[in-house]
PDB file of N, CA and C in Angstrom:
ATOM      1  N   UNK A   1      -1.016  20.729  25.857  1.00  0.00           N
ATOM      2  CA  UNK A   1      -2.268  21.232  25.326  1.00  0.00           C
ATOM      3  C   UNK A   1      -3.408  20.422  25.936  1.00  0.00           C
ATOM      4  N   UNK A   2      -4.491  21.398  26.380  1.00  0.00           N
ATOM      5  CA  UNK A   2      -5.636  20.386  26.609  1.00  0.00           C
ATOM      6  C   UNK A   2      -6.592  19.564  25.737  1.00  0.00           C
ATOM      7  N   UNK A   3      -7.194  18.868  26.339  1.00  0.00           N
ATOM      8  CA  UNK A   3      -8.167  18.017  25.680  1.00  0.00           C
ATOM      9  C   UNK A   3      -9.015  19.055  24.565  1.00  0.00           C
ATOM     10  N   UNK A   4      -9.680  19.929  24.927  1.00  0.00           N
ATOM     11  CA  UNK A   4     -10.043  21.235  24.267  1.00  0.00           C
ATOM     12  C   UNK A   4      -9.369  21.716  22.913  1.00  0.00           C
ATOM     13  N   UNK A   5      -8.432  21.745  23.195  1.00  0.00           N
ATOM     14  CA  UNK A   5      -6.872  22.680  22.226  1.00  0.00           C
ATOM     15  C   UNK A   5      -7.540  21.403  21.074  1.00  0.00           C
ATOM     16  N   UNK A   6      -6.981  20.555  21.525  1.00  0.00           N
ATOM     17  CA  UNK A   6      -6.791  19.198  20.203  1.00  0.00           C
ATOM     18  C   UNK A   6      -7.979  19.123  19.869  1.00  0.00           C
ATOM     19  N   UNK A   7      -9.407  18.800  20.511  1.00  0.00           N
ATOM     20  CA  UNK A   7     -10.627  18.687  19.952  1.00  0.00           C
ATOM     21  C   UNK A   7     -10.857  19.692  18.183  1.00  0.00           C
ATOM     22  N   UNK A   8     -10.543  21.148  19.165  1.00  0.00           N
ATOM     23  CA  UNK A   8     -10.718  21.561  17.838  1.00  0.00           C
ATOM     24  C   UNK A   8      -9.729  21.692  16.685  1.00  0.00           C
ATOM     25  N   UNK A   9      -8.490  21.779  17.052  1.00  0.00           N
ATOM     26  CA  UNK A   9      -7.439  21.072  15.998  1.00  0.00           C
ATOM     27  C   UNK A   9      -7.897  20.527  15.319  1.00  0.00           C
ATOM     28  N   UNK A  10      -8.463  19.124  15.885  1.00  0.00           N
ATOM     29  CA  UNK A  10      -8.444  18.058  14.830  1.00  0.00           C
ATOM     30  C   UNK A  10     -10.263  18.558  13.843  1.00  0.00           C
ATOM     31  N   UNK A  11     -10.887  19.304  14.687  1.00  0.00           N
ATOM     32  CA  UNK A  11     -12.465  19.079  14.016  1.00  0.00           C
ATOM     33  C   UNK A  11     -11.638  20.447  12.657  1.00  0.00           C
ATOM     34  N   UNK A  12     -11.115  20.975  13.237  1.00  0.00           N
ATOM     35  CA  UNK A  12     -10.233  21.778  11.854  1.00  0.00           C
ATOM     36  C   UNK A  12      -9.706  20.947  10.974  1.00  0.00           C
ATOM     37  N   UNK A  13      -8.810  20.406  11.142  1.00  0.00           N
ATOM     38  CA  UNK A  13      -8.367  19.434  10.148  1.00  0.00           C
ATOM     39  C   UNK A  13      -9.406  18.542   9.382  1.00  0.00           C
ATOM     40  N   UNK A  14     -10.429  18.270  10.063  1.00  0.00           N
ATOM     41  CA  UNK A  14     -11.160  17.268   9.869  1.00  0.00           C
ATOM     42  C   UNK A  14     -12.403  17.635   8.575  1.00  0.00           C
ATOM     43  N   UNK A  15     -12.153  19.065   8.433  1.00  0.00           N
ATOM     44  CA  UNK A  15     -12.698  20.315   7.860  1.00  0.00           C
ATOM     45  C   UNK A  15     -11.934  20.740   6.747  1.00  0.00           C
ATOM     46  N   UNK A  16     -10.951  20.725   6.792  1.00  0.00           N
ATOM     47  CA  UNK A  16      -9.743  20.764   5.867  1.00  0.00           C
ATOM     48  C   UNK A  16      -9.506  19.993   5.106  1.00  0.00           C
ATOM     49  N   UNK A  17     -10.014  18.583   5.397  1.00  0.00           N
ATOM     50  CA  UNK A  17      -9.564  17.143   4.816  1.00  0.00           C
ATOM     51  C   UNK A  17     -10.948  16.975   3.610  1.00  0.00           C
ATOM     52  N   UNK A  18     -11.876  17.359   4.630  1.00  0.00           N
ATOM     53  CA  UNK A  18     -13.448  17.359   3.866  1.00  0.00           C
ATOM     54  C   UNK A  18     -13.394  18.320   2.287  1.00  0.00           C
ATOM     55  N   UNK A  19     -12.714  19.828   2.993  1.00  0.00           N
ATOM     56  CA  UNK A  19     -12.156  20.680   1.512  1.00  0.00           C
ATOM     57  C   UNK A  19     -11.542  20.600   0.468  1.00  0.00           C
ATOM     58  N   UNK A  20     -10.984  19.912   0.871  1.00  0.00           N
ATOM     59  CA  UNK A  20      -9.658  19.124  -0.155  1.00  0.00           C
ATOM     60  C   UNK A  20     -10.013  18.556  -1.077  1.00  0.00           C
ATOM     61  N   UNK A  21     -10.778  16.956  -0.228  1.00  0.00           N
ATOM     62  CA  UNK A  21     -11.178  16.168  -1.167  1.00  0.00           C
ATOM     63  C   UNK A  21     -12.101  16.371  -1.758  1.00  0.00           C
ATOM     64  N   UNK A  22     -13.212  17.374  -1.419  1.00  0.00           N
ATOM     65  CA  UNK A  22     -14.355  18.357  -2.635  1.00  0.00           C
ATOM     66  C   UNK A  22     -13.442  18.924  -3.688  1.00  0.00           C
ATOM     67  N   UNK A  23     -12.388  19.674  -3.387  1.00  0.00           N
ATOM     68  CA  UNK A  23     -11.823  20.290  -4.594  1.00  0.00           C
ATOM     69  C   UNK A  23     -10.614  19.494  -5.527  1.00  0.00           C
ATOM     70  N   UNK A  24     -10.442  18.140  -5.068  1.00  0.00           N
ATOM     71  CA  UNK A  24      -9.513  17.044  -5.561  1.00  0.00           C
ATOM     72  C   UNK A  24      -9.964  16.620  -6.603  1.00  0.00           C
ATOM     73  N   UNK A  25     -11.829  16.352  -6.193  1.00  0.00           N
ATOM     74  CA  UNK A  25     -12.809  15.652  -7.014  1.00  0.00           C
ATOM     75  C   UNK A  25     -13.278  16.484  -8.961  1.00  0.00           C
ATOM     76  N   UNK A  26     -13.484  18.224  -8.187  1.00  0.00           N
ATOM     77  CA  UNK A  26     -13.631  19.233  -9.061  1.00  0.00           C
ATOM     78  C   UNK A  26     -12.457  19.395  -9.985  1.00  0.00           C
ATOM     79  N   UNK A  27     -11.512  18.961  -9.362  1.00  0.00           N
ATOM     80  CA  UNK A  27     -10.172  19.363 -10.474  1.00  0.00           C
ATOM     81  C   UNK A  27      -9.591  18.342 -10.835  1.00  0.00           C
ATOM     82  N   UNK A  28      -9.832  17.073 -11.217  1.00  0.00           N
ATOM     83  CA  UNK A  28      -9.578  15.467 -11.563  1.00  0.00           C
ATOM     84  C   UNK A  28      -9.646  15.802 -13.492  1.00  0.00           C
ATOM     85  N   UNK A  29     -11.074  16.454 -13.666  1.00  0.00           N
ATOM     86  CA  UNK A  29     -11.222  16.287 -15.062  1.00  0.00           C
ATOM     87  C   UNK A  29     -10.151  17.584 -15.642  1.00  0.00           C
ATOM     88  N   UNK A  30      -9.650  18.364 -15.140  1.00  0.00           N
ATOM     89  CA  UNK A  30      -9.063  19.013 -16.294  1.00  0.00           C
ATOM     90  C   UNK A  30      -7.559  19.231 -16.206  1.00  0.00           C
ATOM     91  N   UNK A  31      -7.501  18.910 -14.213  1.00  0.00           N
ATOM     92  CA  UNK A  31      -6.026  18.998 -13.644  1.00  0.00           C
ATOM     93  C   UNK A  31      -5.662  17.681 -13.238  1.00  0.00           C
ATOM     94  N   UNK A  32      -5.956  16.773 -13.697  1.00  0.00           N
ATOM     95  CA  UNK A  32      -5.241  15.417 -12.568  1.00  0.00           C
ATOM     96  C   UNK A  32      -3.873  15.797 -11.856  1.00  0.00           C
ATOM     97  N   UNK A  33      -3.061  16.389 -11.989  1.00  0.00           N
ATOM     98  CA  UNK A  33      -1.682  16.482 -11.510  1.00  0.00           C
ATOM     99  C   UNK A  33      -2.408  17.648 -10.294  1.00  0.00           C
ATOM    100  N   UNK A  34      -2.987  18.383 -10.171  1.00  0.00           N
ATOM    101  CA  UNK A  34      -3.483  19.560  -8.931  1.00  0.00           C
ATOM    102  C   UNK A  34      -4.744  18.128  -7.878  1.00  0.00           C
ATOM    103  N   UNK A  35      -5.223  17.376  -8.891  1.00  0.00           N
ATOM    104  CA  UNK A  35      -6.059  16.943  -7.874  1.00  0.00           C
ATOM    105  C   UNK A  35      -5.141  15.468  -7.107  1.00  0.00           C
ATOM    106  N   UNK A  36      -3.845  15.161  -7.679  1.00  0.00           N
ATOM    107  CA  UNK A  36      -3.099  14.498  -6.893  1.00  0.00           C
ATOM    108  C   UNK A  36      -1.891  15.373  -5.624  1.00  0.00           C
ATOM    109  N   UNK A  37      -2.131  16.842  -6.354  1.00  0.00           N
ATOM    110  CA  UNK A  37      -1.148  17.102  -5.360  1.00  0.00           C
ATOM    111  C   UNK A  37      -1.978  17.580  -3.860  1.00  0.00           C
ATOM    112  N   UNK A  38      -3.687  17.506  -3.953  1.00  0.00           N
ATOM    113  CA  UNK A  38      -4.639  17.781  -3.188  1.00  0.00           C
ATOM    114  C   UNK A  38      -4.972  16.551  -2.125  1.00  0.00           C
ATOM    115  N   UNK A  39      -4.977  15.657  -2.811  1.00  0.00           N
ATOM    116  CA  UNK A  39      -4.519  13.943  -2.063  1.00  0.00           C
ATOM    117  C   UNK A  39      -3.212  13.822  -1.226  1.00  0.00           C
ATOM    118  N   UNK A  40      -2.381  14.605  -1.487  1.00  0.00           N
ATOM    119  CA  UNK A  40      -1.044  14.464  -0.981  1.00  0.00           C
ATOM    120  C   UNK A  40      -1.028  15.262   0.477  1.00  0.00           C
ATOM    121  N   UNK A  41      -1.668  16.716   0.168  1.00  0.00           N
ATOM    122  CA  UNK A  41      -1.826  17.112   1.179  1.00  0.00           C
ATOM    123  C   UNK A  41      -3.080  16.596   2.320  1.00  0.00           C
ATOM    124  N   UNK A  42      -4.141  15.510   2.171  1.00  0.00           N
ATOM    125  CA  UNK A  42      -4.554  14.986   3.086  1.00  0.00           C
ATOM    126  C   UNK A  42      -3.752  14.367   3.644  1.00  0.00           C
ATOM    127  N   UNK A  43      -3.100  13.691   2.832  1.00  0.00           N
ATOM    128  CA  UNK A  43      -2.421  12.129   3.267  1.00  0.00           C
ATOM    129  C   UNK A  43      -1.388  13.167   4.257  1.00  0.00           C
ATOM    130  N   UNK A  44      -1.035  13.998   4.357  1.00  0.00           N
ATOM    131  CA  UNK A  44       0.015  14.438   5.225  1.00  0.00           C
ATOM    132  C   UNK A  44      -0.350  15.087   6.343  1.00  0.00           C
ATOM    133  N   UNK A  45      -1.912  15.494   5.956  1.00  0.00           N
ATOM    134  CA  UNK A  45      -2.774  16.286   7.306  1.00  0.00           C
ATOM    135  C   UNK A  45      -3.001  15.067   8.325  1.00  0.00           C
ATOM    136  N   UNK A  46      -3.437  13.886   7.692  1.00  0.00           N
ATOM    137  CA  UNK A  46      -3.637  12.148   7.964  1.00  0.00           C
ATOM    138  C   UNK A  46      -2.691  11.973   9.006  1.00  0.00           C
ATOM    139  N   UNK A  47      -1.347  11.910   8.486  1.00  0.00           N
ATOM    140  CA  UNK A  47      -0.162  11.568   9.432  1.00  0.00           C
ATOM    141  C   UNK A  47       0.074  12.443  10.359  1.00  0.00           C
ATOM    142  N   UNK A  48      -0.070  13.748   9.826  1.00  0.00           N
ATOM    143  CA  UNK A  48       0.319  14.838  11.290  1.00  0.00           C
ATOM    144  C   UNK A  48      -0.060  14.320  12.536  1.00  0.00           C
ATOM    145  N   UNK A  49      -1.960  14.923  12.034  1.00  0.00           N
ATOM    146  CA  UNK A  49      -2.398  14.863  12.968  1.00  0.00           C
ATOM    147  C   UNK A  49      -3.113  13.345  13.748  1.00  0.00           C
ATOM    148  N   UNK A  50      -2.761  12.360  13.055  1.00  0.00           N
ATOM    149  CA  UNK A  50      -3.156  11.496  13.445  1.00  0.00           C
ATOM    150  C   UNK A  50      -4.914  11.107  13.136  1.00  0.00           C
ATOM    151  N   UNK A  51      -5.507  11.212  12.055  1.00  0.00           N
ATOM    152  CA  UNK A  51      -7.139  11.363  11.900  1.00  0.00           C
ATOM    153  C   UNK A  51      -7.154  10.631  11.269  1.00  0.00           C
ATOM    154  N   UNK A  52      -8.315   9.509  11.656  1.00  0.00           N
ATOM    155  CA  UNK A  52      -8.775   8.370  10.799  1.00  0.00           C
ATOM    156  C   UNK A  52      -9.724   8.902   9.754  1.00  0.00           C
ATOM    157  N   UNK A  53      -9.569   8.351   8.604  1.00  0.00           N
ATOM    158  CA  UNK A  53     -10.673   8.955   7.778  1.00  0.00           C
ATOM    159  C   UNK A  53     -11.426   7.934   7.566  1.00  0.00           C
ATOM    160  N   UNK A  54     -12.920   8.237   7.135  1.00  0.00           N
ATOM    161  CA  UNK A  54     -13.670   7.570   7.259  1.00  0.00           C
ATOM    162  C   UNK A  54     -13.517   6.499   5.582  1.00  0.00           C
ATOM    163  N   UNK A  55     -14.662   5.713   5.842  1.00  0.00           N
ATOM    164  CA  UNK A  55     -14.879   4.605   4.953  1.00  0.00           C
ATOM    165  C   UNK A  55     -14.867   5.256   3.456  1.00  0.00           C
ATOM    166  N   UNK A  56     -15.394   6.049   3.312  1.00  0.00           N
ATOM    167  CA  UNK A  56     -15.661   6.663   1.996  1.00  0.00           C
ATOM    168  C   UNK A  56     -14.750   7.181   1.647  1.00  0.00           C
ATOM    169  N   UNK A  57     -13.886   8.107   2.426  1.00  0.00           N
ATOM    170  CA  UNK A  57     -12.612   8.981   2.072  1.00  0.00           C
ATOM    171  C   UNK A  57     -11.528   7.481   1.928  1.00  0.00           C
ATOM    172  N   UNK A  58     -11.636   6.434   2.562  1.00  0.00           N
ATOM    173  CA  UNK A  58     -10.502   5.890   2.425  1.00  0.00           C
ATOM    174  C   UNK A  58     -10.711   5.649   0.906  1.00  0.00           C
ATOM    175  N   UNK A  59     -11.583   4.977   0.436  1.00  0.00           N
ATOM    176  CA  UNK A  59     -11.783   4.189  -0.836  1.00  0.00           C
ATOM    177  C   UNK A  59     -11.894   5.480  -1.839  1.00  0.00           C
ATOM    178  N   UNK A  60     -12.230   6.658  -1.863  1.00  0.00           N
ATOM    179  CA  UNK A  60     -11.747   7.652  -2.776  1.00  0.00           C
ATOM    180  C   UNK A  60     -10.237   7.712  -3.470  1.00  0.00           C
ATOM    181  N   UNK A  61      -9.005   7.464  -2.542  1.00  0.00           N
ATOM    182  CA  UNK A  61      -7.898   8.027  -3.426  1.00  0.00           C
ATOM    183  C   UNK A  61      -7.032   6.608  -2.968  1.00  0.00           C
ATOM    184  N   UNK A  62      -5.873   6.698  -4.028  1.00  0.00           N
ATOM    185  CA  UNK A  62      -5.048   5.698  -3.489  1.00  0.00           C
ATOM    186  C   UNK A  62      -3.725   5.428  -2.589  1.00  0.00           C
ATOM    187  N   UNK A  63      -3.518   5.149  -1.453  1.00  0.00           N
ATOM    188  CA  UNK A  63      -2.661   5.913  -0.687  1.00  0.00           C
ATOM    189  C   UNK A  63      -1.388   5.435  -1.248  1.00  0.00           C
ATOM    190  N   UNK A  64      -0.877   4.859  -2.359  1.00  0.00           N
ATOM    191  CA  UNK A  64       0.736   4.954  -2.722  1.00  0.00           C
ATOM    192  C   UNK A  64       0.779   6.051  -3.533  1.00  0.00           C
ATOM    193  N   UNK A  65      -0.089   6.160  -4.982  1.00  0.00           N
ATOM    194  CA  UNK A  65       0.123   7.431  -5.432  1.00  0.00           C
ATOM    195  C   UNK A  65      -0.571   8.712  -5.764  1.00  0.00           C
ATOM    196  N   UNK A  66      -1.530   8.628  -5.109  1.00  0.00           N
ATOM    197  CA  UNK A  66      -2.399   9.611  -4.253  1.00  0.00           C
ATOM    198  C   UNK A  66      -3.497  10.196  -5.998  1.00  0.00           C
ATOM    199  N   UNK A  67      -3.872   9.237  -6.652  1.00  0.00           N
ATOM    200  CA  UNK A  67      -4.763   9.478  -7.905  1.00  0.00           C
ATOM    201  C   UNK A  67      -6.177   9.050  -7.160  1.00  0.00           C
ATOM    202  N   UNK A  68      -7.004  10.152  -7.237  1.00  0.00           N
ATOM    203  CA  UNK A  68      -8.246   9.914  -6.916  1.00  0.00           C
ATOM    204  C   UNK A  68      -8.971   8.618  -8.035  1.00  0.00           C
ATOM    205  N   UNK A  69      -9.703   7.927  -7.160  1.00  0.00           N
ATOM    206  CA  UNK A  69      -9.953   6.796  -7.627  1.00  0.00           C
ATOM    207  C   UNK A  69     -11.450   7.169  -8.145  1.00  0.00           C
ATOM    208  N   UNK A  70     -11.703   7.355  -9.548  1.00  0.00           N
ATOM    209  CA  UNK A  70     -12.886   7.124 -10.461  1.00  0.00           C
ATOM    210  C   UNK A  70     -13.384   5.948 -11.115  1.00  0.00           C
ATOM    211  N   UNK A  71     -14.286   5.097 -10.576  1.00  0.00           N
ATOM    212  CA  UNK A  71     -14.945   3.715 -11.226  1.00  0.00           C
ATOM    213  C   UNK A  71     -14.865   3.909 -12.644  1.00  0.00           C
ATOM    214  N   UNK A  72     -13.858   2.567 -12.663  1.00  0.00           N
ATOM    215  CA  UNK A  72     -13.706   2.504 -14.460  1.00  0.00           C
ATOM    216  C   UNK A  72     -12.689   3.687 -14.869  1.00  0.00           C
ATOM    217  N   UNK A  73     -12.450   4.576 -14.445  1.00  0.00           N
ATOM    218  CA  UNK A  73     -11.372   5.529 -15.417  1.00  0.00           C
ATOM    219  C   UNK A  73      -9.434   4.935 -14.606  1.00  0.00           C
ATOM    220  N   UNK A  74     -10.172   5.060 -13.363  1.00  0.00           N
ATOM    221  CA  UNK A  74      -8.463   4.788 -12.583  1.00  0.00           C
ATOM    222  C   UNK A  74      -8.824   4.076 -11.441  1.00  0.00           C
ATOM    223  N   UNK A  75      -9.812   3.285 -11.114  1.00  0.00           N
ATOM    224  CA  UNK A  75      -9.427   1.864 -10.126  1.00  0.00           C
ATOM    225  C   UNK A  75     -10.714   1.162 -10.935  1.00  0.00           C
ATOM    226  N   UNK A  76     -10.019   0.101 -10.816  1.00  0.00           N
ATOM    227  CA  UNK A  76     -10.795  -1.248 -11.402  1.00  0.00           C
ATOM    228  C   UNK A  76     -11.545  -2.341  -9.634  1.00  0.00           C
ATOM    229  N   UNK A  77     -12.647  -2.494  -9.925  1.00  0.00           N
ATOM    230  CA  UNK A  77     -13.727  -2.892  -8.885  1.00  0.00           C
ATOM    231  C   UNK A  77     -14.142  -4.300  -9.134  1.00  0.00           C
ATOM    232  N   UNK A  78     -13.776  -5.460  -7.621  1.00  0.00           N
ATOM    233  CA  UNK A  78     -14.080  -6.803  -8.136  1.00  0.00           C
ATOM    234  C   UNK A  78     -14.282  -7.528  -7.233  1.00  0.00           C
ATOM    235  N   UNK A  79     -15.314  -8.287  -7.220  1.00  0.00           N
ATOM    236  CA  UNK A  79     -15.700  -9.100  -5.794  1.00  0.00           C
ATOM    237  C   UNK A  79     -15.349 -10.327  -5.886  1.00  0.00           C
ATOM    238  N   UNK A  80     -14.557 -10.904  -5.129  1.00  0.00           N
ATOM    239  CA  UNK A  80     -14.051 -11.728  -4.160  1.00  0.00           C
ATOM    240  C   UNK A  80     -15.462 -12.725  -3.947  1.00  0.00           C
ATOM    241  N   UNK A  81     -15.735 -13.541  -4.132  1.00  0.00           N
ATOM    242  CA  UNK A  81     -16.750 -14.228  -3.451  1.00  0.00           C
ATOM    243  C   UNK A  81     -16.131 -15.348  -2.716  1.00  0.00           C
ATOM    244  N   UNK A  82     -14.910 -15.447  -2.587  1.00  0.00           N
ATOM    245  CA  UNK A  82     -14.109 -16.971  -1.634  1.00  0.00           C
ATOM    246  C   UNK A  82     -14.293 -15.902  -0.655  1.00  0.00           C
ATOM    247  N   UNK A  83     -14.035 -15.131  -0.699  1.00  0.00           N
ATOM    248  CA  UNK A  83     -13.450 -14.131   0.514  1.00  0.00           C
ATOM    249  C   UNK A  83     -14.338 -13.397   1.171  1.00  0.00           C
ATOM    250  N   UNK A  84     -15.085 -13.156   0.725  1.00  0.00           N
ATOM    251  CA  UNK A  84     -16.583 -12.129   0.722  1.00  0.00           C
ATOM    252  C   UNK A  84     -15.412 -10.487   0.736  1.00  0.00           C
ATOM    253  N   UNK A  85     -15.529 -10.129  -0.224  1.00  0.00           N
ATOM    254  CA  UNK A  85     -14.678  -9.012  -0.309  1.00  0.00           C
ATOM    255  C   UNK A  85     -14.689  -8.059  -1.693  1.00  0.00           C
ATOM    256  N   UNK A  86     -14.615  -6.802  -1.636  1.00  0.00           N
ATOM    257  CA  UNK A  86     -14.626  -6.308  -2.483  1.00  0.00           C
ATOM    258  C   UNK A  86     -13.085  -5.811  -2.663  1.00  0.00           C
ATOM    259  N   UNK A  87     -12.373  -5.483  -3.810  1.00  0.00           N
ATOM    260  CA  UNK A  87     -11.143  -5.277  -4.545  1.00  0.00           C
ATOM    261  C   UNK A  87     -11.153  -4.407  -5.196  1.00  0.00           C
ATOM    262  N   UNK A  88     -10.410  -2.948  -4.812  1.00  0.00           N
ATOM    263  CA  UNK A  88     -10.118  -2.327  -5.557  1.00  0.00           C
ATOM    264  C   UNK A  88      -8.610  -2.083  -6.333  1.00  0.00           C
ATOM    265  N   UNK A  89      -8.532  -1.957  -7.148  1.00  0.00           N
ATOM    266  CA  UNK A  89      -6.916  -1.923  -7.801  1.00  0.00           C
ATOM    267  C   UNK A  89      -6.688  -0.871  -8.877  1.00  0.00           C
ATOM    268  N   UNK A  90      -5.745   0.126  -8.360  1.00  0.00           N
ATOM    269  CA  UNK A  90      -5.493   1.043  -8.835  1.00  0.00           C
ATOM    270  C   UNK A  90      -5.035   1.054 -10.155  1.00  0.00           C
ATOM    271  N   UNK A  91      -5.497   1.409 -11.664  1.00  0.00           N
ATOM    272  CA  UNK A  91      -5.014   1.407 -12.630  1.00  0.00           C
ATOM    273  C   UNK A  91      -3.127   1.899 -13.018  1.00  0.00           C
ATOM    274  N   UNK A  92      -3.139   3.213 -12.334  1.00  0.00           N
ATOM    275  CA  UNK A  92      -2.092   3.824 -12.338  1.00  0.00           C
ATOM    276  C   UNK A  92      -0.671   2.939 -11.739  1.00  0.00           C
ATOM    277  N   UNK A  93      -0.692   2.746 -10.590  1.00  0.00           N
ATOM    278  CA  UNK A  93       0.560   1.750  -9.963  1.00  0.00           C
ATOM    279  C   UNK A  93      -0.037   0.592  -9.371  1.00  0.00           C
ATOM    280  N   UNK A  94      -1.245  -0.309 -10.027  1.00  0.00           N
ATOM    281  CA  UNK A  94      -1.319  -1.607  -9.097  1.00  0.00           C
ATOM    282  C   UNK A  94      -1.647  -1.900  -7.853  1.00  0.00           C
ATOM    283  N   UNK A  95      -1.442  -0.674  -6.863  1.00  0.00           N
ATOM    284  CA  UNK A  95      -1.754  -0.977  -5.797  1.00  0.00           C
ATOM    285  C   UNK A  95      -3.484  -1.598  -5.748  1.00  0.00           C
ATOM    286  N   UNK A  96      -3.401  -2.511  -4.804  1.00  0.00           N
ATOM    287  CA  UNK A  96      -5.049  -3.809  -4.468  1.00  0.00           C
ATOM    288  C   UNK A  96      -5.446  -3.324  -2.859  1.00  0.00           C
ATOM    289  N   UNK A  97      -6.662  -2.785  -2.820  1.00  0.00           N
ATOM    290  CA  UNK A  97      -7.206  -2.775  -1.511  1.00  0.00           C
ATOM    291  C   UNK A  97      -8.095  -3.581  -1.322  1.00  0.00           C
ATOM    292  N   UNK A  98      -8.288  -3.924  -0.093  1.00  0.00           N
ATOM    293  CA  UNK A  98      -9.259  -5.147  -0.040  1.00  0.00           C
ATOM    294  C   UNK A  98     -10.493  -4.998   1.350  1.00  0.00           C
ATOM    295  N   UNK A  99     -11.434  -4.448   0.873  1.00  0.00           N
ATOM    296  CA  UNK A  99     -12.467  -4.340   1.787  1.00  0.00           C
ATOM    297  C   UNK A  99     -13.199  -4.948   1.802  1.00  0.00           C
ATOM    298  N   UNK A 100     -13.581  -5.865   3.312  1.00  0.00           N
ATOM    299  CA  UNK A 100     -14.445  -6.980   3.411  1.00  0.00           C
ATOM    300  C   UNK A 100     -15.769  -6.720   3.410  1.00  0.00           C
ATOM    301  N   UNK A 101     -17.063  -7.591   3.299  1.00  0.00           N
ATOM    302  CA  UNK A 101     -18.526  -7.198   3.494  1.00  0.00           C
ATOM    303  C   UNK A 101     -18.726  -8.258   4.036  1.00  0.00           C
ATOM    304  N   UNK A 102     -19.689  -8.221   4.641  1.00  0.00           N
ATOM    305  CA  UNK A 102     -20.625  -9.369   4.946  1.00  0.00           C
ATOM    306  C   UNK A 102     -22.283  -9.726   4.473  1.00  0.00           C
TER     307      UNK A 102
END
């Protein structure tokens, strides 16, 4: 496939990923189980095709068990000041991400 073929592949996917997580967000309050199985299918569009997601999409959901992350309801938020770092930690399974600042 050419350079072409994949460009728009991925700006599809990349479009797809954007849809998702709009309708992951919309269906959290009444479906949590539809807006994790909406996380699941990024995370697998992610691996297919190989697409980095950006800063914001990363820190939205949690990549072990794919629960969109809401301040205060399901990830807990905490700064690091040895580290200069912010901490997020998933209520649901524990998982700790750790994004640096300066």
């Amino acid at each position: 496939m050419d350079k072409r073929g994949k460009k728009v592949i991925k700006s599809t996917v990349r479009t797809r990923i954007e849809e998702l997580l709009h309708e992951a967000r919309a269906a959290f309050r009444g479906h949590a189980e539809r807006s994790e199985r909406y996380i699941s299918l990024i995370w697998k569009l992610v691996q297919k095709y190989k697409i980095r997601l950006t800063k914001e999409e990363k820190l939205s959901f949690c990549k072990r068990c794919f629960t969109l992350w809401v301040p205060g309801k399901t990830v807990q938020i905490a700064f690091d000041q040895r580290h200069h770092a912010v901490m997020y930690k998933c209520k649901k399974c524990g998982f700790t991400r750790k994004m640096l600042y300066k």
